[in-house]
PDB file of N, CA and C in Angstrom:
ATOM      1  N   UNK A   1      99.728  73.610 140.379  1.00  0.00           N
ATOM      2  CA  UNK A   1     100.233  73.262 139.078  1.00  0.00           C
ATOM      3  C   UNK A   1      99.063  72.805 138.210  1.00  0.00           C
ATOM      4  N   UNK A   2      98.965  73.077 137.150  1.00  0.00           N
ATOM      5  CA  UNK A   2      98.072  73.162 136.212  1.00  0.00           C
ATOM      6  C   UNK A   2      98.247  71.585 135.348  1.00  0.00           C
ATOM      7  N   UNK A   3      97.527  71.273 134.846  1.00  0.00           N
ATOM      8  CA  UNK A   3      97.674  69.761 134.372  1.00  0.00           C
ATOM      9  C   UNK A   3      97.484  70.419 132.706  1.00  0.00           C
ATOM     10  N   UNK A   4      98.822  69.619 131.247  1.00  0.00           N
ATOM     11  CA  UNK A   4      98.723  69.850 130.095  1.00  0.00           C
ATOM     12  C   UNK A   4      97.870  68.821 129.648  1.00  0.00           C
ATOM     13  N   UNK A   5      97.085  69.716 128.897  1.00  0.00           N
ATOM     14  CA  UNK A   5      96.052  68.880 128.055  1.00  0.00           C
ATOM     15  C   UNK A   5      96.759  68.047 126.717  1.00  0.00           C
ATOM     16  N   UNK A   6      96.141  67.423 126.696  1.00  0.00           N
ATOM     17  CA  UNK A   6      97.497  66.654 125.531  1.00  0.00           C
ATOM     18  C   UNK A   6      96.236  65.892 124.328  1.00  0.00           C
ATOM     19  N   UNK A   7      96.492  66.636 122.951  1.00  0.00           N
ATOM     20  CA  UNK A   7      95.067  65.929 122.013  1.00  0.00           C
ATOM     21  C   UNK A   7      95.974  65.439 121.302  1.00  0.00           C
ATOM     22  N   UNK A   8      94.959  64.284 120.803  1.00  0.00           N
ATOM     23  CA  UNK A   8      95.633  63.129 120.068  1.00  0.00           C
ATOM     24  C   UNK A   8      95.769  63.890 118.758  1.00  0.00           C
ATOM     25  N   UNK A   9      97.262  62.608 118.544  1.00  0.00           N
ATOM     26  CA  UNK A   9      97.822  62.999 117.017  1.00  0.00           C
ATOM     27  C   UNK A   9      97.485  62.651 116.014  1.00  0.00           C
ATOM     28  N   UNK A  10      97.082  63.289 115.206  1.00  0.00           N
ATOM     29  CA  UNK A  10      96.826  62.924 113.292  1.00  0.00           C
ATOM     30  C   UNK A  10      97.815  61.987 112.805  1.00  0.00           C
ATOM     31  N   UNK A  11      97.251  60.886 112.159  1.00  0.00           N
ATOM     32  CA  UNK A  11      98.365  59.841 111.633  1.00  0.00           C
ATOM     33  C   UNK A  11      98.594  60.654 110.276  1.00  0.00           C
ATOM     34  N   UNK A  12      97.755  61.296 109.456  1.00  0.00           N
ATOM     35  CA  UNK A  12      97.688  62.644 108.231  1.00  0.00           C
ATOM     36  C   UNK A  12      97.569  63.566 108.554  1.00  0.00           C
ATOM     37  N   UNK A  13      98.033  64.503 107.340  1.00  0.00           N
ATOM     38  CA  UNK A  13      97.792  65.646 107.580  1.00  0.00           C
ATOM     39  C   UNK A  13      96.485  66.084 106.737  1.00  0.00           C
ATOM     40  N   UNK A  14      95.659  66.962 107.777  1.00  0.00           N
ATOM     41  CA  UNK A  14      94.594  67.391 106.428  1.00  0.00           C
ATOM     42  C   UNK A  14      94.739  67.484 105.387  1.00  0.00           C
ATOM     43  N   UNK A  15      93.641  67.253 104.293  1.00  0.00           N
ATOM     44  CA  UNK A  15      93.625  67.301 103.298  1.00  0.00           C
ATOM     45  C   UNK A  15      92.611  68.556 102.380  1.00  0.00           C
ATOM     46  N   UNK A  16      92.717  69.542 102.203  1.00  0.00           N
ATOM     47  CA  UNK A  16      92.218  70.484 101.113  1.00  0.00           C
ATOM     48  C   UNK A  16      91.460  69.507 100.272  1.00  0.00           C
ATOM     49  N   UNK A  17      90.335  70.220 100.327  1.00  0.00           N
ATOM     50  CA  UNK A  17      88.834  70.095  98.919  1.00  0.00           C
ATOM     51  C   UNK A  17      89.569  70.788  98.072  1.00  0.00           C
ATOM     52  N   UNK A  18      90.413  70.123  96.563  1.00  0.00           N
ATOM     53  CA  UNK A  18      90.794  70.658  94.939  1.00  0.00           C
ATOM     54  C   UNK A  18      90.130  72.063  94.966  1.00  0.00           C
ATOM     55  N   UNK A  19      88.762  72.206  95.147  1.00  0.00           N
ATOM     56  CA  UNK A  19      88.105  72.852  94.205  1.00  0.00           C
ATOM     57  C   UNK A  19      88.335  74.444  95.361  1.00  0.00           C
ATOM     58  N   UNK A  20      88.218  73.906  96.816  1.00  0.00           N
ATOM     59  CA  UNK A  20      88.599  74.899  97.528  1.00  0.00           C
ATOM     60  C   UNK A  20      89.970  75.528  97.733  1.00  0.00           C
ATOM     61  N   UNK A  21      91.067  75.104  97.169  1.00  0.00           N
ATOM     62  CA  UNK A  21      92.212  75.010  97.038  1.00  0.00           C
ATOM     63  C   UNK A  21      92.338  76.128  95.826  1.00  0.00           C
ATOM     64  N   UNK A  22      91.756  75.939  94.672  1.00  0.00           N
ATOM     65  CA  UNK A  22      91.737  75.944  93.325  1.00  0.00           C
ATOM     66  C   UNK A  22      90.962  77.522  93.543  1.00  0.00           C
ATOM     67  N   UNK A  23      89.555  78.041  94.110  1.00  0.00           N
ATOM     68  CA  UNK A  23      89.157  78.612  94.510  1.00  0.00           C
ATOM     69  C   UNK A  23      89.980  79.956  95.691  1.00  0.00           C
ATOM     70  N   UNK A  24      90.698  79.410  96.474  1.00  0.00           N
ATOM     71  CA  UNK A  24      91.113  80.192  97.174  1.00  0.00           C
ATOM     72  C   UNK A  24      92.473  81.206  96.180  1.00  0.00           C
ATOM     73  N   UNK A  25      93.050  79.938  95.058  1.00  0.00           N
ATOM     74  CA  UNK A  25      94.201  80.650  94.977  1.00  0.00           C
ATOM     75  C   UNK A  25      94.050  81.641  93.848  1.00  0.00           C
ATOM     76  N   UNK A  26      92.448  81.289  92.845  1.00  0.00           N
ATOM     77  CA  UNK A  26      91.979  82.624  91.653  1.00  0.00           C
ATOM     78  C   UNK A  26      91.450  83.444  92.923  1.00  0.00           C
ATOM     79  N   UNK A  27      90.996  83.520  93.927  1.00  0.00           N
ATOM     80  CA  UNK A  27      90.604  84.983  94.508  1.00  0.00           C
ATOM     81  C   UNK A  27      92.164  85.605  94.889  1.00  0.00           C
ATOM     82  N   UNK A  28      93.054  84.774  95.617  1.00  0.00           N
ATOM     83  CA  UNK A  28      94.367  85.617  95.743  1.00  0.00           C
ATOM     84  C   UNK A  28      94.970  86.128  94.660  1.00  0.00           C
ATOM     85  N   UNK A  29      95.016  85.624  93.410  1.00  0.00           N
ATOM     86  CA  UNK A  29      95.449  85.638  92.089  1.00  0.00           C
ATOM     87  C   UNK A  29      94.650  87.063  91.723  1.00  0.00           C
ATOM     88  N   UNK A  30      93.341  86.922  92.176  1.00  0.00           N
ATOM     89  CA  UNK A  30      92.326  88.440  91.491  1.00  0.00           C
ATOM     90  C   UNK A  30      92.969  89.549  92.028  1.00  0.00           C
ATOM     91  N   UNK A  31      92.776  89.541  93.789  1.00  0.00           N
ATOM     92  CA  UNK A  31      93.938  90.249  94.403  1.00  0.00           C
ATOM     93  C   UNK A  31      94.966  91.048  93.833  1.00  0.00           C
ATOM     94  N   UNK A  32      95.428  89.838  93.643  1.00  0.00           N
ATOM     95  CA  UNK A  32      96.833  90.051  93.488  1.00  0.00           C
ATOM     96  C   UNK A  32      97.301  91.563  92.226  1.00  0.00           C
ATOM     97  N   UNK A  33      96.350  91.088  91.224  1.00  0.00           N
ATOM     98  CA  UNK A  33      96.636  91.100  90.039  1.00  0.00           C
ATOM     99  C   UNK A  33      95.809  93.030  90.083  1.00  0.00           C
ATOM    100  N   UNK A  34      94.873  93.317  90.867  1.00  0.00           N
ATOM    101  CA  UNK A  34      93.693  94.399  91.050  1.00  0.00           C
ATOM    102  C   UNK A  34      95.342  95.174  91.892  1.00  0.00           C
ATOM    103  N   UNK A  35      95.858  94.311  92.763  1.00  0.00           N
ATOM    104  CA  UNK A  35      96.990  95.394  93.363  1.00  0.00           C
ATOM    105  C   UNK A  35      98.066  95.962  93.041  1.00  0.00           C
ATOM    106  N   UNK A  36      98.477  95.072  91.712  1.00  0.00           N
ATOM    107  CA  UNK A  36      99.319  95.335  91.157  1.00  0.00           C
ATOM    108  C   UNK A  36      98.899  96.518  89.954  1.00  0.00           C
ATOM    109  N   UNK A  37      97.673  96.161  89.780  1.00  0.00           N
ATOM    110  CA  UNK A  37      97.410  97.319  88.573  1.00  0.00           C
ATOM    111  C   UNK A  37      97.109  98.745  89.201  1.00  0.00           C
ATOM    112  N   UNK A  38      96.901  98.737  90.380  1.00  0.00           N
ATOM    113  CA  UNK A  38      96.613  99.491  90.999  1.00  0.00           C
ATOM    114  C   UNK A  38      98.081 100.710  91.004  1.00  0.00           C
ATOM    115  N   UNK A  39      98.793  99.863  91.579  1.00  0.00           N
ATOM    116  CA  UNK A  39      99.970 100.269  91.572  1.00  0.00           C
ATOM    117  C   UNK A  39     101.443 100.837  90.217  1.00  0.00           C
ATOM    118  N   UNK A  40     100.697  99.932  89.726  1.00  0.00           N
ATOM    119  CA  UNK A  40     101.451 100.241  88.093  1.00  0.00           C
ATOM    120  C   UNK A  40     100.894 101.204  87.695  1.00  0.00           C
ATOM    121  N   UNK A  41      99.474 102.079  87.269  1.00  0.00           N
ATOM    122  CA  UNK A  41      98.494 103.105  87.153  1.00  0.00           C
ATOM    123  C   UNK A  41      99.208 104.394  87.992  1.00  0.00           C
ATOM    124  N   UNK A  42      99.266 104.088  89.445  1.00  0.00           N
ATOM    125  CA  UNK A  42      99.579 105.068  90.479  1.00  0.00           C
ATOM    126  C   UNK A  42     101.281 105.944  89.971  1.00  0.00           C
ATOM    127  N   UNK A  43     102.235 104.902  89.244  1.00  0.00           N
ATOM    128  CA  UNK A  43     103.330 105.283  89.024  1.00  0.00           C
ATOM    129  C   UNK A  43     103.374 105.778  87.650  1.00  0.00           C
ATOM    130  N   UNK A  44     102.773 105.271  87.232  1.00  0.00           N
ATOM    131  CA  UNK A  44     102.146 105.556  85.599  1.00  0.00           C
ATOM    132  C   UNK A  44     102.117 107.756  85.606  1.00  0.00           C
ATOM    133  N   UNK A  45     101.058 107.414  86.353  1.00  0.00           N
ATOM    134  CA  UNK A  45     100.592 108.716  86.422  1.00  0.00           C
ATOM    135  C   UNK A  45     101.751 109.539  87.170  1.00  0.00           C
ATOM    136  N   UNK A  46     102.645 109.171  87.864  1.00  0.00           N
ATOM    137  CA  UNK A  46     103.673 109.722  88.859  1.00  0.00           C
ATOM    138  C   UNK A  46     104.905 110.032  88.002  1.00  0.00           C
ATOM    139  N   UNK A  47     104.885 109.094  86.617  1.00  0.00           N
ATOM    140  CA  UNK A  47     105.983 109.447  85.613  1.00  0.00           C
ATOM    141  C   UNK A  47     105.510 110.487  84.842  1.00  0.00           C
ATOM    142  N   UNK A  48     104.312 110.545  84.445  1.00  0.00           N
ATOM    143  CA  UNK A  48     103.753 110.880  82.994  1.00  0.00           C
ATOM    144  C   UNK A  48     102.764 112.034  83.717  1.00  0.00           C
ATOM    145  N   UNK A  49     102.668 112.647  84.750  1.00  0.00           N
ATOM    146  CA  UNK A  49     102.080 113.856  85.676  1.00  0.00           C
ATOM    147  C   UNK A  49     101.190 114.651  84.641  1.00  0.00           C
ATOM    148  N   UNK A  50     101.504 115.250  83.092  1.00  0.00           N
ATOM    149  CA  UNK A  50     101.011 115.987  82.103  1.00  0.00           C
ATOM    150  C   UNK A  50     100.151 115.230  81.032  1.00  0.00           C
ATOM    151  N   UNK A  51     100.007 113.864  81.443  1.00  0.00           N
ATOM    152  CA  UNK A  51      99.422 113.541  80.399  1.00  0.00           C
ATOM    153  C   UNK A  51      98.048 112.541  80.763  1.00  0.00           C
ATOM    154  N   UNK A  52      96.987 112.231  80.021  1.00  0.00           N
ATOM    155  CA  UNK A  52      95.978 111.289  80.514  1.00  0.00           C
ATOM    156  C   UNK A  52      96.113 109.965  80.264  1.00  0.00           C
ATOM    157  N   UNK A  53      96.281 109.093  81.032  1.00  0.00           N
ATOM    158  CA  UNK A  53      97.511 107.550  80.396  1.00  0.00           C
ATOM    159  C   UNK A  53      96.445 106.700  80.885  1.00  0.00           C
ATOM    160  N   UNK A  54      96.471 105.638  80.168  1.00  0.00           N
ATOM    161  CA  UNK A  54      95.557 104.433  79.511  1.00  0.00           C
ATOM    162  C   UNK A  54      96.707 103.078  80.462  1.00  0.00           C
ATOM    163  N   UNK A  55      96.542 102.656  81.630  1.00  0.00           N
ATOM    164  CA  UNK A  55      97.308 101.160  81.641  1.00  0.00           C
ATOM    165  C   UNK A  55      96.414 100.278  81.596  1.00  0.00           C
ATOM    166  N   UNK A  56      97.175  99.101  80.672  1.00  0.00           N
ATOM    167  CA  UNK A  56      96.431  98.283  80.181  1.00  0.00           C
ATOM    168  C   UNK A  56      97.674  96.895  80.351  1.00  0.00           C
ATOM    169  N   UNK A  57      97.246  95.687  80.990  1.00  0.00           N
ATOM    170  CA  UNK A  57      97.712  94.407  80.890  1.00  0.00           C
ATOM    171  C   UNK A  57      97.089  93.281  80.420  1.00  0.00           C
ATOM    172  N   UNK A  58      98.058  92.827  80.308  1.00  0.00           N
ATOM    173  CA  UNK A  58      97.696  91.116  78.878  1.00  0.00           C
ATOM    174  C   UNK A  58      98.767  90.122  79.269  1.00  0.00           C
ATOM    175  N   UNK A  59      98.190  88.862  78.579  1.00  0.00           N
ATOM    176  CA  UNK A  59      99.146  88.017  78.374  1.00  0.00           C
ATOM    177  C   UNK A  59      99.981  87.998  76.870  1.00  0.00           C
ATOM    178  N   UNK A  60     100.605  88.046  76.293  1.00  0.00           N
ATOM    179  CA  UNK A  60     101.500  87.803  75.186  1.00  0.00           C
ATOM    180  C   UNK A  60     101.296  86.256  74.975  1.00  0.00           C
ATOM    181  N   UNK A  61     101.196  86.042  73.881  1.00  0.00           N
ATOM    182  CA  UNK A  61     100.592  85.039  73.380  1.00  0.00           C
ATOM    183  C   UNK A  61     102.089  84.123  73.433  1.00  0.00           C
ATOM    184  N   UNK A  62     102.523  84.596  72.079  1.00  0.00           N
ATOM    185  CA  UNK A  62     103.861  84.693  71.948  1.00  0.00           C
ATOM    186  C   UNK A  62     104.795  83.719  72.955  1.00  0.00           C
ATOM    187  N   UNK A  63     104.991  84.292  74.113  1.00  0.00           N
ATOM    188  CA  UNK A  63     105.846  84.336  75.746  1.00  0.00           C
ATOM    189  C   UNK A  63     105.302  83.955  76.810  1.00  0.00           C
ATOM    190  N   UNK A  64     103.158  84.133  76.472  1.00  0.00           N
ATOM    191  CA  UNK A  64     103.341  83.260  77.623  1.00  0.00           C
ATOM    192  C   UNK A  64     103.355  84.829  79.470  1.00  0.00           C
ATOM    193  N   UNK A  65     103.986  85.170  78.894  1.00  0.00           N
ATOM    194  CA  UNK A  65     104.421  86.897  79.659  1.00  0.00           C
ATOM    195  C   UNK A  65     103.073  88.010  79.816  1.00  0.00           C
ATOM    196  N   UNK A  66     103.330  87.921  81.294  1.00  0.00           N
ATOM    197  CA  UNK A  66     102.269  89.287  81.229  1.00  0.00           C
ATOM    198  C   UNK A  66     102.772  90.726  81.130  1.00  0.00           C
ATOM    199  N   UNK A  67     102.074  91.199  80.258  1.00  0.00           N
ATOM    200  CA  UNK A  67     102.707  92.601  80.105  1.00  0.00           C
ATOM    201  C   UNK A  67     102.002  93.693  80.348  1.00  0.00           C
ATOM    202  N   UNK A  68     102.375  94.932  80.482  1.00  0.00           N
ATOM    203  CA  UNK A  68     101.612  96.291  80.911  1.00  0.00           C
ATOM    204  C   UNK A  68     102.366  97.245  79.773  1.00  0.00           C
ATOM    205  N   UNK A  69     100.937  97.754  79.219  1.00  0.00           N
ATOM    206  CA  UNK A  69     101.595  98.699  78.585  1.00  0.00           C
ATOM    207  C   UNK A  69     100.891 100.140  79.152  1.00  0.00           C
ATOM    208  N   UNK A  70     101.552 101.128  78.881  1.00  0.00           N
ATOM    209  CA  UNK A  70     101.150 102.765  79.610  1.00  0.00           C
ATOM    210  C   UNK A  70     100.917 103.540  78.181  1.00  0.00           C
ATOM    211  N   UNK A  71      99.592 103.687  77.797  1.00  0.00           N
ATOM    212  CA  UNK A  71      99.319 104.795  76.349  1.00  0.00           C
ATOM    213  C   UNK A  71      98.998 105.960  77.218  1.00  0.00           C
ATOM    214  N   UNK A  72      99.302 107.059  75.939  1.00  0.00           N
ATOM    215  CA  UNK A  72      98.337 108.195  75.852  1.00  0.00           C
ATOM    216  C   UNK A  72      96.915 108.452  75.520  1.00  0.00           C
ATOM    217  N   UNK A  73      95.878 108.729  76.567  1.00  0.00           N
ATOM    218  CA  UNK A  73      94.443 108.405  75.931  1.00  0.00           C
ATOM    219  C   UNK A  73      94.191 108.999  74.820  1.00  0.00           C
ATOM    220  N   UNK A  74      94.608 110.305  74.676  1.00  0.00           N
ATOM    221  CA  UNK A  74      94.681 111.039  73.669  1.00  0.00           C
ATOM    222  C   UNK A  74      94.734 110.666  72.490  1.00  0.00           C
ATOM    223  N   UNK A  75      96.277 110.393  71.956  1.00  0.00           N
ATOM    224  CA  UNK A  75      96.898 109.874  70.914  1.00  0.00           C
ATOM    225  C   UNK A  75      96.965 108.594  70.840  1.00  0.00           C
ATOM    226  N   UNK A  76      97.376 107.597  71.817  1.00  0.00           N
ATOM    227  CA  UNK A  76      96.871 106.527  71.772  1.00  0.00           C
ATOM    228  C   UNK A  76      98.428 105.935  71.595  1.00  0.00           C
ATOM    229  N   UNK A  77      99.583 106.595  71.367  1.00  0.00           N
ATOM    230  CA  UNK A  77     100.929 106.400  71.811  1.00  0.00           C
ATOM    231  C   UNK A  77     101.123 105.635  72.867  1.00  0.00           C
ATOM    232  N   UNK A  78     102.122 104.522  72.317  1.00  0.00           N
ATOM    233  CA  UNK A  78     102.611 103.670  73.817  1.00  0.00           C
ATOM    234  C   UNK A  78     103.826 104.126  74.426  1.00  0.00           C
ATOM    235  N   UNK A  79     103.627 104.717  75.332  1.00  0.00           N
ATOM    236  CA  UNK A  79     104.736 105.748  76.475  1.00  0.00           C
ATOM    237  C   UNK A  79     105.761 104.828  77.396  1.00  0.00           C
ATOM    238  N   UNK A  80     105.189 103.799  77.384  1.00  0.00           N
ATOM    239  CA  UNK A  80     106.054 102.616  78.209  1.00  0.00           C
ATOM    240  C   UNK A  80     105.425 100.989  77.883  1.00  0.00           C
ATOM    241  N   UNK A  81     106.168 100.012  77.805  1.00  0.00           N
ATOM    242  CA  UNK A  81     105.334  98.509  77.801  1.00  0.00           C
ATOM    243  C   UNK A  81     106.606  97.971  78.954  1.00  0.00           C
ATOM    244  N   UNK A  82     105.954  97.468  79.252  1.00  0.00           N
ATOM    245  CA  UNK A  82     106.913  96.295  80.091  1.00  0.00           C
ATOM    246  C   UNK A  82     107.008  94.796  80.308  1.00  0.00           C
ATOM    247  N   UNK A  83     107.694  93.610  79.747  1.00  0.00           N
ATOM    248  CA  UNK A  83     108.744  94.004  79.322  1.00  0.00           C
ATOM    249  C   UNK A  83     108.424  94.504  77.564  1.00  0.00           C
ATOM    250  N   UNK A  84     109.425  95.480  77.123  1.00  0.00           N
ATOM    251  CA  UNK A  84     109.507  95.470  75.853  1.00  0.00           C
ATOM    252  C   UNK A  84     109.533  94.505  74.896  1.00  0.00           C
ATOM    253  N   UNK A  85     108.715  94.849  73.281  1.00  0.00           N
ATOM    254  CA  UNK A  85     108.551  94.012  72.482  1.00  0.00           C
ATOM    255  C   UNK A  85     109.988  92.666  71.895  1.00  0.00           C
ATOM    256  N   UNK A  86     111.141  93.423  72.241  1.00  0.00           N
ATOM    257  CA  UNK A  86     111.834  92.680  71.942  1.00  0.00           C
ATOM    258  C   UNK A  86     112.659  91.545  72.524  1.00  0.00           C
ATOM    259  N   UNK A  87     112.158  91.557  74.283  1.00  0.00           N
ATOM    260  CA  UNK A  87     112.262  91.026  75.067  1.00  0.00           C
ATOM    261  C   UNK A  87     111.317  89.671  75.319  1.00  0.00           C
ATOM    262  N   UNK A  88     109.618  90.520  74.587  1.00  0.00           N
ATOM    263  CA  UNK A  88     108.764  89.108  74.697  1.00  0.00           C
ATOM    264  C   UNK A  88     109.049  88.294  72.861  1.00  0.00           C
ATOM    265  N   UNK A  89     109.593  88.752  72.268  1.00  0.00           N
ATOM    266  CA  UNK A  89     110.388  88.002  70.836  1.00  0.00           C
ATOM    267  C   UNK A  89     111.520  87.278  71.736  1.00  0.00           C
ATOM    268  N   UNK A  90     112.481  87.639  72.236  1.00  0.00           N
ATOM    269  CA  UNK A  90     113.366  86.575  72.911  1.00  0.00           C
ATOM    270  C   UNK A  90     112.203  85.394  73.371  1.00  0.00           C
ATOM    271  N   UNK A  91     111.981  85.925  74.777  1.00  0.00           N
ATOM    272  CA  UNK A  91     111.231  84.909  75.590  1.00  0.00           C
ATOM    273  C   UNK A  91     110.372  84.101  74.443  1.00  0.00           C
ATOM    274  N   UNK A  92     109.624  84.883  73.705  1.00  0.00           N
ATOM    275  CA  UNK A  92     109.121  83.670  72.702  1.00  0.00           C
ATOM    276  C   UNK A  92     109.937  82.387  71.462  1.00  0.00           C
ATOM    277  N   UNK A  93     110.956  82.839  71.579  1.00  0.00           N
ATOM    278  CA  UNK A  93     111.621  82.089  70.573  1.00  0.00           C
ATOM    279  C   UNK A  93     112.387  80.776  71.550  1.00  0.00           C
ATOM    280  N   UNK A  94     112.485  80.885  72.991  1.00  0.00           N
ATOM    281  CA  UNK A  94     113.016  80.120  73.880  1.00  0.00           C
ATOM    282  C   UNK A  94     111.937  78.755  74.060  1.00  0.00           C
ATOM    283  N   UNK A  95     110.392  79.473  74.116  1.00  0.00           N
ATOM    284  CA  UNK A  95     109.826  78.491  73.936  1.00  0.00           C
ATOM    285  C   UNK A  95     109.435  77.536  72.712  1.00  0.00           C
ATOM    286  N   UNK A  96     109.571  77.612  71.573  1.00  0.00           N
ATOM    287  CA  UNK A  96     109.763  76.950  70.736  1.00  0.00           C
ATOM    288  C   UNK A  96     110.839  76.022  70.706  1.00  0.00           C
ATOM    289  N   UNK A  97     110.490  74.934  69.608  1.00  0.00           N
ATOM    290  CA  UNK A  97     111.732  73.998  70.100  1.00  0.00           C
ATOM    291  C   UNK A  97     112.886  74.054  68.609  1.00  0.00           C
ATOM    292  N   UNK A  98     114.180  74.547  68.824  1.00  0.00           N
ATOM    293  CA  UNK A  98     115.101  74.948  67.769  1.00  0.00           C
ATOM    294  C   UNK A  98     115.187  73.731  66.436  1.00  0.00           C
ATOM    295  N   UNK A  99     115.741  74.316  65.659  1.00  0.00           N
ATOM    296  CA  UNK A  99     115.619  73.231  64.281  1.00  0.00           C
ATOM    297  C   UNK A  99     116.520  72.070  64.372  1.00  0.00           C
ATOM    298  N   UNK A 100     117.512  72.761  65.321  1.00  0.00           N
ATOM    299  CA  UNK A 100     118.900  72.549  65.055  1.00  0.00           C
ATOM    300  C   UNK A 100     119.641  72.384  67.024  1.00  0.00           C
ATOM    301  N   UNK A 101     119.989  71.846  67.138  1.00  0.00           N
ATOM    302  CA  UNK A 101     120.985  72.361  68.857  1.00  0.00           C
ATOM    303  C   UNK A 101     121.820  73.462  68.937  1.00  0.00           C
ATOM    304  N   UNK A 102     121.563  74.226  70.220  1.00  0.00           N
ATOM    305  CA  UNK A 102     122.440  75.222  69.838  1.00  0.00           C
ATOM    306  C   UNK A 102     124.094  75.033  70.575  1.00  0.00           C
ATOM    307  N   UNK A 103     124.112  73.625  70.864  1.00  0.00           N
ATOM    308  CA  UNK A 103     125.515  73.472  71.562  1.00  0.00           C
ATOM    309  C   UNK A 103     125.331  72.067  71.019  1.00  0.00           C
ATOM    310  N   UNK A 104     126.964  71.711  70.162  1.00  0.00           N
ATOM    311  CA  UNK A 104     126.818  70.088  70.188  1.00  0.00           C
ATOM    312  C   UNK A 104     128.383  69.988  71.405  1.00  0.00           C
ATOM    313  N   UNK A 105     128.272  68.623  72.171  1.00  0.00           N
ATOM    314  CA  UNK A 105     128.777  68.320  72.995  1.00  0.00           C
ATOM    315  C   UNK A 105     129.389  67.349  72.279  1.00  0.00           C
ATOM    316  N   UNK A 106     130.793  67.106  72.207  1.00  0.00           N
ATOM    317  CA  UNK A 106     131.895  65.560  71.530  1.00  0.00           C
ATOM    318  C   UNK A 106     131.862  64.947  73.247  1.00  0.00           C
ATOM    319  N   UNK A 107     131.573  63.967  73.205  1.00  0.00           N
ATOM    320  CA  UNK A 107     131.349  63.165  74.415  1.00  0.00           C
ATOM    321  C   UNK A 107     132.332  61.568  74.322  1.00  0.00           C
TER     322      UNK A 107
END
């Protein structure tokens, strides 16, 4: 019979260096963001097969929202955005704060 080794217990739990923390999560974030465009491009081209298409992402100022839009290099036509302009006008008007309430409650 084999004898269990038994190591002493942490009264804490480690603690993460901020900056290594902070560091690890913009390289996953770069990642992240290189795989996704990767992929948005790949379908891009899988919709639009006849044409030479431009994807391009941003933040919307506005919303706050990242968006992708799909042009024509050519013409320079936007063939797809996602989400649409009138979607980051919602989302932007949510963050502002109203003049007025939009529900009064008799309490």
């Amino acid at each position: 019979m084999r004898a269990i080794e038994r190591r002493p217990q942490r009264d804490t739990a480690p603690v993460a260096d901020g900056a290594q923390v902070a560091q690890a999560t913009a390289s996953r974030n770069g990642e992240s963001e290189r795989v996704l465009e990767k992929v948005v491009t790949r379908l891009a081209e899988n919709v639009y097969p006849d044409r030479q298409i431009e994807v391009n992402n941003f933040v919307d100022e506005g919303s706050g929202r990242i968006v992708f839009r799909v042009a024509d290099k050519e013409s320079g036509q936007v063939l797809h955005q996602s989400p649409p302009d009138e979607l980051l006008r919602f989302f932007a008007s949510g963050r502002h704060p109203a003049s007025r309430p939009l529900v009064y409650l008799d309490v």
